[in-house]
N, C-alpha and C. Protein backbone atom coordinates (compact mmCIF):
# COMPACT_ATOMS: atom_id res chain seq x y z
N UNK A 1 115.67 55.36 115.20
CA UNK A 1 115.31 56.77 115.02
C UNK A 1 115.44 57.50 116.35
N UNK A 2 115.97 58.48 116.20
CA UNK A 2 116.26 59.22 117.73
C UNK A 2 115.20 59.94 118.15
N UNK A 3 115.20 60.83 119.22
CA UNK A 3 113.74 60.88 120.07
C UNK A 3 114.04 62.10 118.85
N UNK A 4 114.78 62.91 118.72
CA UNK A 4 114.22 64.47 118.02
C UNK A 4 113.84 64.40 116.43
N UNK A 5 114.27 63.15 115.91
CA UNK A 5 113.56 63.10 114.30
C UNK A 5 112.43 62.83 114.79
N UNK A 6 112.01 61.96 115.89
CA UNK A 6 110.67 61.30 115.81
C UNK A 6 109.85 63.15 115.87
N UNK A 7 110.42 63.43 116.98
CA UNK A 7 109.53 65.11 117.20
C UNK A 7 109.53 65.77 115.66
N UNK A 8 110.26 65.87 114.75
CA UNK A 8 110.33 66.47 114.00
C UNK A 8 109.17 66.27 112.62
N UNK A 9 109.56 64.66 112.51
CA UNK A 9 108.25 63.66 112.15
C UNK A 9 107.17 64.27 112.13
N UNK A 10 106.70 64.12 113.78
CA UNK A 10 105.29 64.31 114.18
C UNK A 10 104.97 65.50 113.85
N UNK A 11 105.74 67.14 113.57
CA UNK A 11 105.71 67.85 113.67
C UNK A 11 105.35 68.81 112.17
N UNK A 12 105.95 67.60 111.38
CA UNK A 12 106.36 67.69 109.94
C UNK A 12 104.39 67.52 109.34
N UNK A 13 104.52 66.39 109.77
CA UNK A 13 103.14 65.66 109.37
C UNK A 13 101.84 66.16 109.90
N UNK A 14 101.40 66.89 111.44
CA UNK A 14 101.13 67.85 111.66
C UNK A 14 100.59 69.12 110.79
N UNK A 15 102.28 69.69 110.54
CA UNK A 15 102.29 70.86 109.63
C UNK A 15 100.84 70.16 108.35
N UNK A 16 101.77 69.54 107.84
CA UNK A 16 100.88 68.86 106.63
C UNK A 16 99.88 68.88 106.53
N UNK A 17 99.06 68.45 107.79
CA UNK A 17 98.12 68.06 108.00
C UNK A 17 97.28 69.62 107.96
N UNK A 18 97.73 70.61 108.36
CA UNK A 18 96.66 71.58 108.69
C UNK A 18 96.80 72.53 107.60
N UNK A 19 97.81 72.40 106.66
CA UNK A 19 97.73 72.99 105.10
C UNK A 19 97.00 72.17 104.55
N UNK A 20 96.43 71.34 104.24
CA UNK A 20 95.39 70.22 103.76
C UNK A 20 93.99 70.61 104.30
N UNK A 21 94.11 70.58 105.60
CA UNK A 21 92.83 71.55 106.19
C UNK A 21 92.33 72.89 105.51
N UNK A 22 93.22 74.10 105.75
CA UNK A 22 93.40 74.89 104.86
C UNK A 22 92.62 75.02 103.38
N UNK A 23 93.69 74.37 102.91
CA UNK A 23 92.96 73.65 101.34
C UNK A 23 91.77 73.46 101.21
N UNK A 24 91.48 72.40 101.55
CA UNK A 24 90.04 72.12 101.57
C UNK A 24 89.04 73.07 102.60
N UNK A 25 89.17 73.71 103.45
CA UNK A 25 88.39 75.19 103.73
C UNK A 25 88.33 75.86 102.46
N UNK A 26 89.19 76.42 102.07
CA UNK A 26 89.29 77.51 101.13
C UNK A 26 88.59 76.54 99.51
N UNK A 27 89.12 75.19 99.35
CA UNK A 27 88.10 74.44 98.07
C UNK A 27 86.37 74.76 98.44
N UNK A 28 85.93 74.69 99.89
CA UNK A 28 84.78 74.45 100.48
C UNK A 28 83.90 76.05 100.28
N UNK A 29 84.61 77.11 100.77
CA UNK A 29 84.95 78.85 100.06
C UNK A 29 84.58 78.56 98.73
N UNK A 30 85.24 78.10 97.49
CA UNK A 30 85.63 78.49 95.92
C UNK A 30 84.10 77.69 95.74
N UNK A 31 83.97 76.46 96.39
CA UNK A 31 82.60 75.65 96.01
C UNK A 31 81.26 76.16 96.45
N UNK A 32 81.00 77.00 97.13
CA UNK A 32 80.21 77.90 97.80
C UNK A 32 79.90 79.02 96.80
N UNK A 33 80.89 79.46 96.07
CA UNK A 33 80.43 80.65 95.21
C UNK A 33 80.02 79.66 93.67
N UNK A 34 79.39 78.97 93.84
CA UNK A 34 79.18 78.14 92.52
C UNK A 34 77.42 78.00 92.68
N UNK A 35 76.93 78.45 93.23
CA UNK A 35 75.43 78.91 93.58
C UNK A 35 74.83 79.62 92.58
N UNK A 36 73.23 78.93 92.48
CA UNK A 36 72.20 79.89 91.81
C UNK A 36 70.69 79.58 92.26
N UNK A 37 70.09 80.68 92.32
CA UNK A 37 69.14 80.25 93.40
C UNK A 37 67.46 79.55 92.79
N UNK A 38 67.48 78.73 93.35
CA UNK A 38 66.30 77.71 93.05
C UNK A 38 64.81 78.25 93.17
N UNK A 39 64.83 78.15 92.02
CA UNK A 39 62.95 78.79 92.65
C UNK A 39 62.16 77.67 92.92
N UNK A 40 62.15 76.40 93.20
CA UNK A 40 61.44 75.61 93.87
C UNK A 40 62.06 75.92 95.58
N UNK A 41 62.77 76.71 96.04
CA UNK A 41 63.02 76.23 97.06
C UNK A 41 63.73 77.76 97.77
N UNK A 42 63.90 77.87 98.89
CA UNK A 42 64.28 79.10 99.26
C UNK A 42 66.02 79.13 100.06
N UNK A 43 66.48 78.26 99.26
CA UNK A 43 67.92 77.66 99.73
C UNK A 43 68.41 76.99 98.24
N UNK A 44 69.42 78.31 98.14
CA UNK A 44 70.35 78.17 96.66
C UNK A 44 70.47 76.51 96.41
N UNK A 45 71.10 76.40 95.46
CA UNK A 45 71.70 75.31 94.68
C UNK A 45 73.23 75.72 94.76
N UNK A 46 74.00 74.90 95.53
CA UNK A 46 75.10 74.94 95.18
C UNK A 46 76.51 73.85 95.45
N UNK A 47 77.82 74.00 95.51
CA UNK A 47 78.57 72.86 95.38
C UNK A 47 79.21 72.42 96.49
N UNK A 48 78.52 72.93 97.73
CA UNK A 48 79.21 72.99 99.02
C UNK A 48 79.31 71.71 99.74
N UNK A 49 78.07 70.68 99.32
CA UNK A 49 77.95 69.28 99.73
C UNK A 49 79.25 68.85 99.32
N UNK A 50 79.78 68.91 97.84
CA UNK A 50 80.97 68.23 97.05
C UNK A 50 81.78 68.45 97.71
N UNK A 51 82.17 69.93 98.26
CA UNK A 51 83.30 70.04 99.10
C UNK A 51 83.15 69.26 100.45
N UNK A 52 82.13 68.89 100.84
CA UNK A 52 82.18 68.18 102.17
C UNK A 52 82.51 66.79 102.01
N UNK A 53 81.77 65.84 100.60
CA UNK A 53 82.19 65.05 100.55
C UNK A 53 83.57 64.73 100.16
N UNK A 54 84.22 65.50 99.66
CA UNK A 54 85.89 65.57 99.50
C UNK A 54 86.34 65.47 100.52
N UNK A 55 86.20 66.41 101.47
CA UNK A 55 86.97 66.61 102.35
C UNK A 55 87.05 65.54 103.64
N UNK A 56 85.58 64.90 103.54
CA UNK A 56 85.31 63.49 104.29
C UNK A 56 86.52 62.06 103.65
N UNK A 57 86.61 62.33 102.07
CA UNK A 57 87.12 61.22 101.10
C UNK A 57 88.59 61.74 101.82
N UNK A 58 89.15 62.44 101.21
CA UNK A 58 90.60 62.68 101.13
C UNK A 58 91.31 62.99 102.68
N UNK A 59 91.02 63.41 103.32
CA UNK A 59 90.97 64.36 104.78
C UNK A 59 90.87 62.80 105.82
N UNK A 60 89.65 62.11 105.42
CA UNK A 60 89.74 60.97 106.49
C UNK A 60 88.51 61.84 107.93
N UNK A 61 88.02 61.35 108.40
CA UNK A 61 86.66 61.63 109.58
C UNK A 61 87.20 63.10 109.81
N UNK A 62 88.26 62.45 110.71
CA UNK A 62 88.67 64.04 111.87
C UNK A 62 89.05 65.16 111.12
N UNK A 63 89.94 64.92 110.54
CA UNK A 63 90.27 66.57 109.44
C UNK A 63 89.85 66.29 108.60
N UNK A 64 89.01 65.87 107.83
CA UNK A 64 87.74 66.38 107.23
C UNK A 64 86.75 67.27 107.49
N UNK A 65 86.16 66.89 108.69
CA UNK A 65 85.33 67.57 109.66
C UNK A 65 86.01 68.72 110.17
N UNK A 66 87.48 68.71 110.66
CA UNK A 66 88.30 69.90 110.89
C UNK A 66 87.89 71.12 109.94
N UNK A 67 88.19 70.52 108.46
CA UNK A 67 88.40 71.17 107.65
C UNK A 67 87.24 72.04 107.48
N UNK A 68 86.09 71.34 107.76
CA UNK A 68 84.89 71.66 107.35
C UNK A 68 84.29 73.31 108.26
N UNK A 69 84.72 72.64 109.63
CA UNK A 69 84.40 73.72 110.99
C UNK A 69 85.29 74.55 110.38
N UNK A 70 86.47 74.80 110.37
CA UNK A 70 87.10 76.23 109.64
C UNK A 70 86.90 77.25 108.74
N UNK A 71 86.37 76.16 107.61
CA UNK A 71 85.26 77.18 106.68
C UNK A 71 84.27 77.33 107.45
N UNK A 72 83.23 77.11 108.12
CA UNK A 72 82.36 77.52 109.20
C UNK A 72 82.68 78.92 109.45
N UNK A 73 83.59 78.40 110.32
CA UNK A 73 83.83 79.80 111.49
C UNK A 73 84.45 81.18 110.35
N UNK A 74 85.43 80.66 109.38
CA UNK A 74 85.82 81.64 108.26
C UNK A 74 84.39 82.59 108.00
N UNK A 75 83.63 81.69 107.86
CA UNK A 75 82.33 82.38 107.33
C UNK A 75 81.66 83.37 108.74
N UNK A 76 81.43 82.80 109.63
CA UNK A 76 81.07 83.57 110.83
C UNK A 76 81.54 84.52 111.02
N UNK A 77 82.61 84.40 110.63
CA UNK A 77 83.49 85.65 111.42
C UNK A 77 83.56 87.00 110.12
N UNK A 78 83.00 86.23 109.27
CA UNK A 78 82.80 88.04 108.32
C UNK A 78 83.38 87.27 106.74
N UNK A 79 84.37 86.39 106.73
CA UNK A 79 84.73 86.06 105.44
C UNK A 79 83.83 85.78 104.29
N UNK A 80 83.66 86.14 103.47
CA UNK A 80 82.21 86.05 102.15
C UNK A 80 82.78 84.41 101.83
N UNK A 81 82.59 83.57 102.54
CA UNK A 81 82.47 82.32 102.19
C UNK A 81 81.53 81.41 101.91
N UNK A 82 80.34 81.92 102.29
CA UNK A 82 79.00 81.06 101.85
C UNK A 82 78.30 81.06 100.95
N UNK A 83 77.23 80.39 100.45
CA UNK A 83 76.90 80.92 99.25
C UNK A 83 76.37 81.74 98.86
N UNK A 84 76.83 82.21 97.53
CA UNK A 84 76.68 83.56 96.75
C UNK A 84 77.50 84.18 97.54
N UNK A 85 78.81 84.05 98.52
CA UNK A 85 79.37 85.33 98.87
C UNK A 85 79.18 85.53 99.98
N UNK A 86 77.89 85.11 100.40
CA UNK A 86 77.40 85.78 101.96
C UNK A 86 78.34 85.34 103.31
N UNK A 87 78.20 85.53 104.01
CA UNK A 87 79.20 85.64 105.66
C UNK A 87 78.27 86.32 106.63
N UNK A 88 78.85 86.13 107.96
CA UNK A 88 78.20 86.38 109.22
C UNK A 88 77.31 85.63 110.00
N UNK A 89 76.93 85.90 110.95
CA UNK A 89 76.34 84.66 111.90
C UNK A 89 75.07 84.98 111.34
N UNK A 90 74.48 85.31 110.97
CA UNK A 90 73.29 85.71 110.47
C UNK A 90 72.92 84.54 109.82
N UNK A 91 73.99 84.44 108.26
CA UNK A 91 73.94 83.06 107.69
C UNK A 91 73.44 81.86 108.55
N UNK A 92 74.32 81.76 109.74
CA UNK A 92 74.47 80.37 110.41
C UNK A 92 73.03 80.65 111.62
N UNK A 93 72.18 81.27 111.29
CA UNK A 93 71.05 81.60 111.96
C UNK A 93 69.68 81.79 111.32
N UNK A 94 70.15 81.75 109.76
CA UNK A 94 68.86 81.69 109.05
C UNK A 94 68.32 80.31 108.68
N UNK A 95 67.83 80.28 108.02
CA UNK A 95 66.86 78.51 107.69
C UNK A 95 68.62 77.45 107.41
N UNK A 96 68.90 78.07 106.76
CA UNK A 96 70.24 76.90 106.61
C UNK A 96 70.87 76.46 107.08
N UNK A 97 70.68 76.98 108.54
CA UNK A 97 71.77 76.78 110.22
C UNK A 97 71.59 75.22 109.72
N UNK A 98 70.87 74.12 109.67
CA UNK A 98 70.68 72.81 109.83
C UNK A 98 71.82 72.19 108.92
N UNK A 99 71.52 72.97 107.79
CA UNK A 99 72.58 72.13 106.85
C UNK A 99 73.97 72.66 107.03
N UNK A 100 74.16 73.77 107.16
CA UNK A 100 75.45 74.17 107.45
C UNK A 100 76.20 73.36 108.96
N UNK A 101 74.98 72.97 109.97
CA UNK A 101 75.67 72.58 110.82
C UNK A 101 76.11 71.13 110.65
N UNK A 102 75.56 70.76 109.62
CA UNK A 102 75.16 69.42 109.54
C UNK A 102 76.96 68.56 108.83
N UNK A 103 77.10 69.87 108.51
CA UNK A 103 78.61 69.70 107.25
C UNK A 103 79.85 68.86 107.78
N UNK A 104 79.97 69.27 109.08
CA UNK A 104 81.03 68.76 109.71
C UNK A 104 80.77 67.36 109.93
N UNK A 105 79.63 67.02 110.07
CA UNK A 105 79.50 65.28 110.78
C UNK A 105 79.27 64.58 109.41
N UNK A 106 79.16 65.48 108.74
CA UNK A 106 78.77 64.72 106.86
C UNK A 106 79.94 63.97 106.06
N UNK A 107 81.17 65.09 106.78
CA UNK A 107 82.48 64.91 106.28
C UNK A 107 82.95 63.59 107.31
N UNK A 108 82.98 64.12 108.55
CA UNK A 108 82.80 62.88 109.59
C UNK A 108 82.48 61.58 109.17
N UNK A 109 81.40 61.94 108.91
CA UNK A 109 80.72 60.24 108.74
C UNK A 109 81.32 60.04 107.36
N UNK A 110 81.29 60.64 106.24
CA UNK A 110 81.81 59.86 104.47
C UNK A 110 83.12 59.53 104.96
N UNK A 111 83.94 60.41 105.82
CA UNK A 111 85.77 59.96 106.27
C UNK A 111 85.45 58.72 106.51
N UNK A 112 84.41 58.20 107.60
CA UNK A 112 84.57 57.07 108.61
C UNK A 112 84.47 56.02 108.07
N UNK A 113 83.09 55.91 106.75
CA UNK A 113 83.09 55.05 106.09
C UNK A 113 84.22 54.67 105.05
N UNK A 114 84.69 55.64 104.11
CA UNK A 114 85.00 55.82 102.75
C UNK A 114 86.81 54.96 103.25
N UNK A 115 86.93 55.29 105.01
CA UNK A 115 88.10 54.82 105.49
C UNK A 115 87.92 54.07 106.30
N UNK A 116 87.20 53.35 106.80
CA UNK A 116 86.71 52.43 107.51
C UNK A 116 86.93 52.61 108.81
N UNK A 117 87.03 53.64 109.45
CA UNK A 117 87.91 53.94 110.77
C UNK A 117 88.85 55.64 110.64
N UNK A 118 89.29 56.08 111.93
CA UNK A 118 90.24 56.70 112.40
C UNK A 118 91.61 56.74 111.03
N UNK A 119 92.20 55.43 110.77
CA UNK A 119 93.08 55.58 110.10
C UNK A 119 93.04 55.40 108.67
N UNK A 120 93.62 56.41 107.95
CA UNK A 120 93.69 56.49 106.40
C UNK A 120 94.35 55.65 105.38
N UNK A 121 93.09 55.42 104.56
CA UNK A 121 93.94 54.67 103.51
C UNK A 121 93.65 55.32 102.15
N UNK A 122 94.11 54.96 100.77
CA UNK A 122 93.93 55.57 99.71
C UNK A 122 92.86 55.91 99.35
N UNK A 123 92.14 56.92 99.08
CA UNK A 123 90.73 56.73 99.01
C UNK A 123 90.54 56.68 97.49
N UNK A 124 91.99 56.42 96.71
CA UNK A 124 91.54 55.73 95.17
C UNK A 124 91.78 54.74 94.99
N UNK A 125 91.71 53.83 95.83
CA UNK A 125 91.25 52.34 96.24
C UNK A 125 90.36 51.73 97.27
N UNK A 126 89.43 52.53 97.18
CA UNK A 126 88.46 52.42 98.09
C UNK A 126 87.37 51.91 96.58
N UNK A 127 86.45 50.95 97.40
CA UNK A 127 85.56 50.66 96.19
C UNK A 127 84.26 51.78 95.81
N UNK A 128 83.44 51.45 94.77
CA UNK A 128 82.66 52.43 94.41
C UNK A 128 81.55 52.55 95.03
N UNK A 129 81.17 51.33 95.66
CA UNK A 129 80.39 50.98 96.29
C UNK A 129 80.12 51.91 98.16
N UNK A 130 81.77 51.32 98.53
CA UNK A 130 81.52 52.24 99.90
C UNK A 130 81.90 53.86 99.19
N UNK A 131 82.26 54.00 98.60
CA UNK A 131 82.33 55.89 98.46
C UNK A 131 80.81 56.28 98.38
N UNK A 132 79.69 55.47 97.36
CA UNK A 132 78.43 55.79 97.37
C UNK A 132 78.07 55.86 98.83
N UNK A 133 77.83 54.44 99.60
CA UNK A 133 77.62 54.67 100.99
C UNK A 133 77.45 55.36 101.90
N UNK A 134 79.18 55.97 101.71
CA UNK A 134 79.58 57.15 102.64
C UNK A 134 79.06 58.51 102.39
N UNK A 135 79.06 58.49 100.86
CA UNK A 135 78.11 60.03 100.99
C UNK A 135 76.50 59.79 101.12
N UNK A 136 75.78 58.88 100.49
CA UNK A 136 74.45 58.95 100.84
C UNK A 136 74.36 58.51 102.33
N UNK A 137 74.65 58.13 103.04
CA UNK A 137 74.73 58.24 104.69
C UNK A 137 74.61 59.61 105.25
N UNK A 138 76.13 60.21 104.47
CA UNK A 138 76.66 62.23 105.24
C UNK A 138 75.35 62.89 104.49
N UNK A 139 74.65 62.08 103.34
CA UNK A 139 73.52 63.06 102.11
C UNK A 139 72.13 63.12 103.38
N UNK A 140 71.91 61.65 104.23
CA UNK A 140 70.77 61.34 104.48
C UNK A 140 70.97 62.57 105.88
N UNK A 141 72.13 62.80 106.74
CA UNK A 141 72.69 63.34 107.77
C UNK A 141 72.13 65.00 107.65
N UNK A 142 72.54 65.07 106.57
CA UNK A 142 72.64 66.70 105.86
C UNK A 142 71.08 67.00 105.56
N UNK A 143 70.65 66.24 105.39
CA UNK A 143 69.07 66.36 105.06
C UNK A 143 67.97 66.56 106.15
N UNK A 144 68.58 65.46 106.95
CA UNK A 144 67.77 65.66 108.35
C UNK A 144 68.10 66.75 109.31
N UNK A 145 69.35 67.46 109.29
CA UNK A 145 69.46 68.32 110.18
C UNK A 145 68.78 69.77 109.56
N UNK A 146 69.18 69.64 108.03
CA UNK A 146 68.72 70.75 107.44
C UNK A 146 67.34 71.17 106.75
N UNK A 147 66.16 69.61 107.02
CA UNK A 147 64.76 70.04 106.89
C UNK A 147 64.76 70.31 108.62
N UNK A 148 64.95 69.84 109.51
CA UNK A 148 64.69 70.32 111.36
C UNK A 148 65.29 71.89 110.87
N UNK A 149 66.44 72.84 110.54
CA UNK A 149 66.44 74.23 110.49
C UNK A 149 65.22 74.96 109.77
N UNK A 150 64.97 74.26 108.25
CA UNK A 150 63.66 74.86 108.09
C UNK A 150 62.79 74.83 108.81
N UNK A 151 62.43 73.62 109.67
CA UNK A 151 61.50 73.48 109.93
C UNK A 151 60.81 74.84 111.81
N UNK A 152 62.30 74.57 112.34
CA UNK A 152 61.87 76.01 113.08
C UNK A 152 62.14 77.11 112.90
N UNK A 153 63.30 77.74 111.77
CA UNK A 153 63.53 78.97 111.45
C UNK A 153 62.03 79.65 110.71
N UNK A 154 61.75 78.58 109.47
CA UNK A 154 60.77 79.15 108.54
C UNK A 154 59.35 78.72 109.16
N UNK A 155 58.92 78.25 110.16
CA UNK A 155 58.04 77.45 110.74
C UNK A 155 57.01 76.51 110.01
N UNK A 156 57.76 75.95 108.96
CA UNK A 156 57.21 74.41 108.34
C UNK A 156 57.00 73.33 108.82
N UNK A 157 55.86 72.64 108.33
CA UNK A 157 55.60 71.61 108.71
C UNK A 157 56.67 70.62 108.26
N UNK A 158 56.59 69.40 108.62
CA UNK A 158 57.74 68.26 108.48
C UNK A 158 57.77 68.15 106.59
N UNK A 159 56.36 67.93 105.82
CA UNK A 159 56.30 67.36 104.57
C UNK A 159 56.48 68.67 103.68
N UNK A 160 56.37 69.94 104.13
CA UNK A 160 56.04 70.81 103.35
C UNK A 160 58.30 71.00 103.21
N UNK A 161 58.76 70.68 104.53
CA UNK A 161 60.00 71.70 104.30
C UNK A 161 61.11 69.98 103.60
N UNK A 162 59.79 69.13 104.05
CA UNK A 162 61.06 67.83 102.96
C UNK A 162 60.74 68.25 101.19
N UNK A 163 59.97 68.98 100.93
CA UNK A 163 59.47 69.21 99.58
C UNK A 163 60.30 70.50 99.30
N UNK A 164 60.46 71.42 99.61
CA UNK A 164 61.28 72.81 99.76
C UNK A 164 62.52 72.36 99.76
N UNK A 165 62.98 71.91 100.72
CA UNK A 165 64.22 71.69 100.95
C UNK A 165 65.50 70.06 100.60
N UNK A 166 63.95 69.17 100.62
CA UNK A 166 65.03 68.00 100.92
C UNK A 166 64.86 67.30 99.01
N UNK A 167 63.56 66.79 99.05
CA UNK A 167 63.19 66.77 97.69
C UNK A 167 63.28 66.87 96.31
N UNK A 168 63.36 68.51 96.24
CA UNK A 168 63.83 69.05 94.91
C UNK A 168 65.20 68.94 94.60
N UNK A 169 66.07 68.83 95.24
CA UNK A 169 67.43 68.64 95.47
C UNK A 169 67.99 67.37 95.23
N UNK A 170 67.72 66.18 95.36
CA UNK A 170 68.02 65.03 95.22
C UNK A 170 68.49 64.77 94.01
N UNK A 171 67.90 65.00 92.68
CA UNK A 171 68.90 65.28 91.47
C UNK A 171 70.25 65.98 92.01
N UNK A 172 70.35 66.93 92.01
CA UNK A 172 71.65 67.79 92.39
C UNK A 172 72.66 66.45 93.16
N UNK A 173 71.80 66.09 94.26
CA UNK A 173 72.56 65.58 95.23
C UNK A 173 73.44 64.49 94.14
N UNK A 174 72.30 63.78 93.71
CA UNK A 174 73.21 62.43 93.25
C UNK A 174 74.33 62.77 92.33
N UNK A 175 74.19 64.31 91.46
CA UNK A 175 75.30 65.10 90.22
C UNK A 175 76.36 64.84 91.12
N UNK A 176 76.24 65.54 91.94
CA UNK A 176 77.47 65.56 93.17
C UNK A 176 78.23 64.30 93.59
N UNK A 177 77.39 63.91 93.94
CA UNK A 177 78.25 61.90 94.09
C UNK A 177 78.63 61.84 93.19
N UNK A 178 78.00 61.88 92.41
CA UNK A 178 78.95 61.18 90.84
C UNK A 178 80.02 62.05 90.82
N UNK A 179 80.16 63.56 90.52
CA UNK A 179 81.37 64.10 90.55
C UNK A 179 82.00 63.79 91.39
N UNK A 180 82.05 63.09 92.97
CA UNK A 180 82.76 63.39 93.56
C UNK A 180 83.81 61.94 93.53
N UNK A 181 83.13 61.36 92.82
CA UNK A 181 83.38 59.61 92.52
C UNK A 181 84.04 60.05 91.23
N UNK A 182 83.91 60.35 90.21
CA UNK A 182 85.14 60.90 89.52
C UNK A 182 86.06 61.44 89.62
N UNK A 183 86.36 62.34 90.24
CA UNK A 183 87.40 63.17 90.85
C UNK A 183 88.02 62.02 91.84
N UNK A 184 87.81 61.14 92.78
CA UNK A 184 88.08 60.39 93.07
C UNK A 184 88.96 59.22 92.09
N UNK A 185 88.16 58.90 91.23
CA UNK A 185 88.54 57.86 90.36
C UNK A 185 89.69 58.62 89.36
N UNK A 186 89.80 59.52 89.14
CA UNK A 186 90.72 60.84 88.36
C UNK A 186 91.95 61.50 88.97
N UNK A 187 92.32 60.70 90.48
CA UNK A 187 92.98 61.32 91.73
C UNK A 187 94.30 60.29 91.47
N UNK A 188 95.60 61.46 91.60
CA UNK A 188 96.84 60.46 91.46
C UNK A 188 97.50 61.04 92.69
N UNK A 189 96.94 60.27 93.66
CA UNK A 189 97.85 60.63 94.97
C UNK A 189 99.16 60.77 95.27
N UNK A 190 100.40 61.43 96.09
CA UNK A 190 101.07 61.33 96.35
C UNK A 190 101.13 60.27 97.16
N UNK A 191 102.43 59.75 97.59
CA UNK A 191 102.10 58.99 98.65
C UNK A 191 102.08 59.60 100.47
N UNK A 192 103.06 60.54 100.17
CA UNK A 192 102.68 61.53 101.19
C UNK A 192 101.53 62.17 101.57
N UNK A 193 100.69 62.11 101.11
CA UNK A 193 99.31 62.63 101.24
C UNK A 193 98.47 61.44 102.14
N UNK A 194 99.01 60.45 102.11
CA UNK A 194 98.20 59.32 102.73
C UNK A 194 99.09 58.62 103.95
N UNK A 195 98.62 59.20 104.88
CA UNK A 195 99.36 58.69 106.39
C UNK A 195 98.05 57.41 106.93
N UNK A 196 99.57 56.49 107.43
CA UNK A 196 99.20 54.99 107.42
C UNK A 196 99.13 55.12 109.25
């Protein structure tokens, strides 16, 4: 292979790589407006975990997490990407800063496991077992950063904001694994989609 296919290669796959990012920002956007707000708790219900754990499954650690910070900043910067619509730093400054910050290392960590490492493999041959793993690990991640935001935005005690926040939710959470383990199990990859 000559030095300029190899550049072209790298360049190709690259590209690829950050329309996939893309994608899953904008899935992470569409899953965000799927909110309704909980009256046990003062932090909607909605599908934004699923998109993280996708984007950890399919994406692999690093652009997963890529993917994840983009919808972030999309949202910061004014885009109605969060839930119910909302945008601005405001969002990323009210009680939810924890979990929102928490998103990127959620995707991080389900990539790391769900792929055992840096490099990607099918993640519809990954067993059922580590896909559970990997998200209740990024679930346990997401929980702890995001009862610590309640806990100094809204000034709660430790048990009151695991009951508000971490608690009532745990149904939801596990809906979510399971969907996200179907969609998984329901996934007919290209093979281009999966760099070795």
């Amino acid at each position: 292979m000559s030095e300029h296919q190899h550049v072209e290669l790298v360049a190709d796959r690259t590209v690829d790589r950050l329309v996939r990012v893309a994608l899953f920002a904008a899935l992470l956007g569409v899953l965000s407006y799927v909110a309704f707000p909980y009256p046990l708790s003062p932090a909607p219900v909605t599908l934004q975990v699923l998109g993280v754990f996708l984007a950890g499954i399919f994406l692999g650690p690093i652009w997963g997490a890529i993917a994840v910070v983009v919808y972030l900043v999309a949202g910061a910067i004014g885009l109605p990407v969060f839930s119910m619509g909302q945008s601005g730093i405001g969002v990323l400054l009210s009680e939810r800063v924890g979990f929102l910050v928490s998103f990127p290392i959620a995707a991080a960590m389900t990539g790391a496991i769900v792929h055992g490492g840096r490099s990607l493999v099918d993640p519809t041959t990954v067993s059922t077992l580590r896909l559970v793993l990997g998200m209740t690990l990024a679930t346990g991640v997401i929980y702890l950063l995001g009862l610590i935001g309640f806990m100094i935005v809204l000034s709660m005690g430790p048990v009151e904001a695991f009951v508000v926040a971490g608690l009532v939710f745990l149904p939801a959470e596990v809906a979510k694994m399971a969907g996200a383990i179907a969609i998984v199990r329901s996934a007919r990859l290209p093979r281009s989609l999966i760099d070795r």
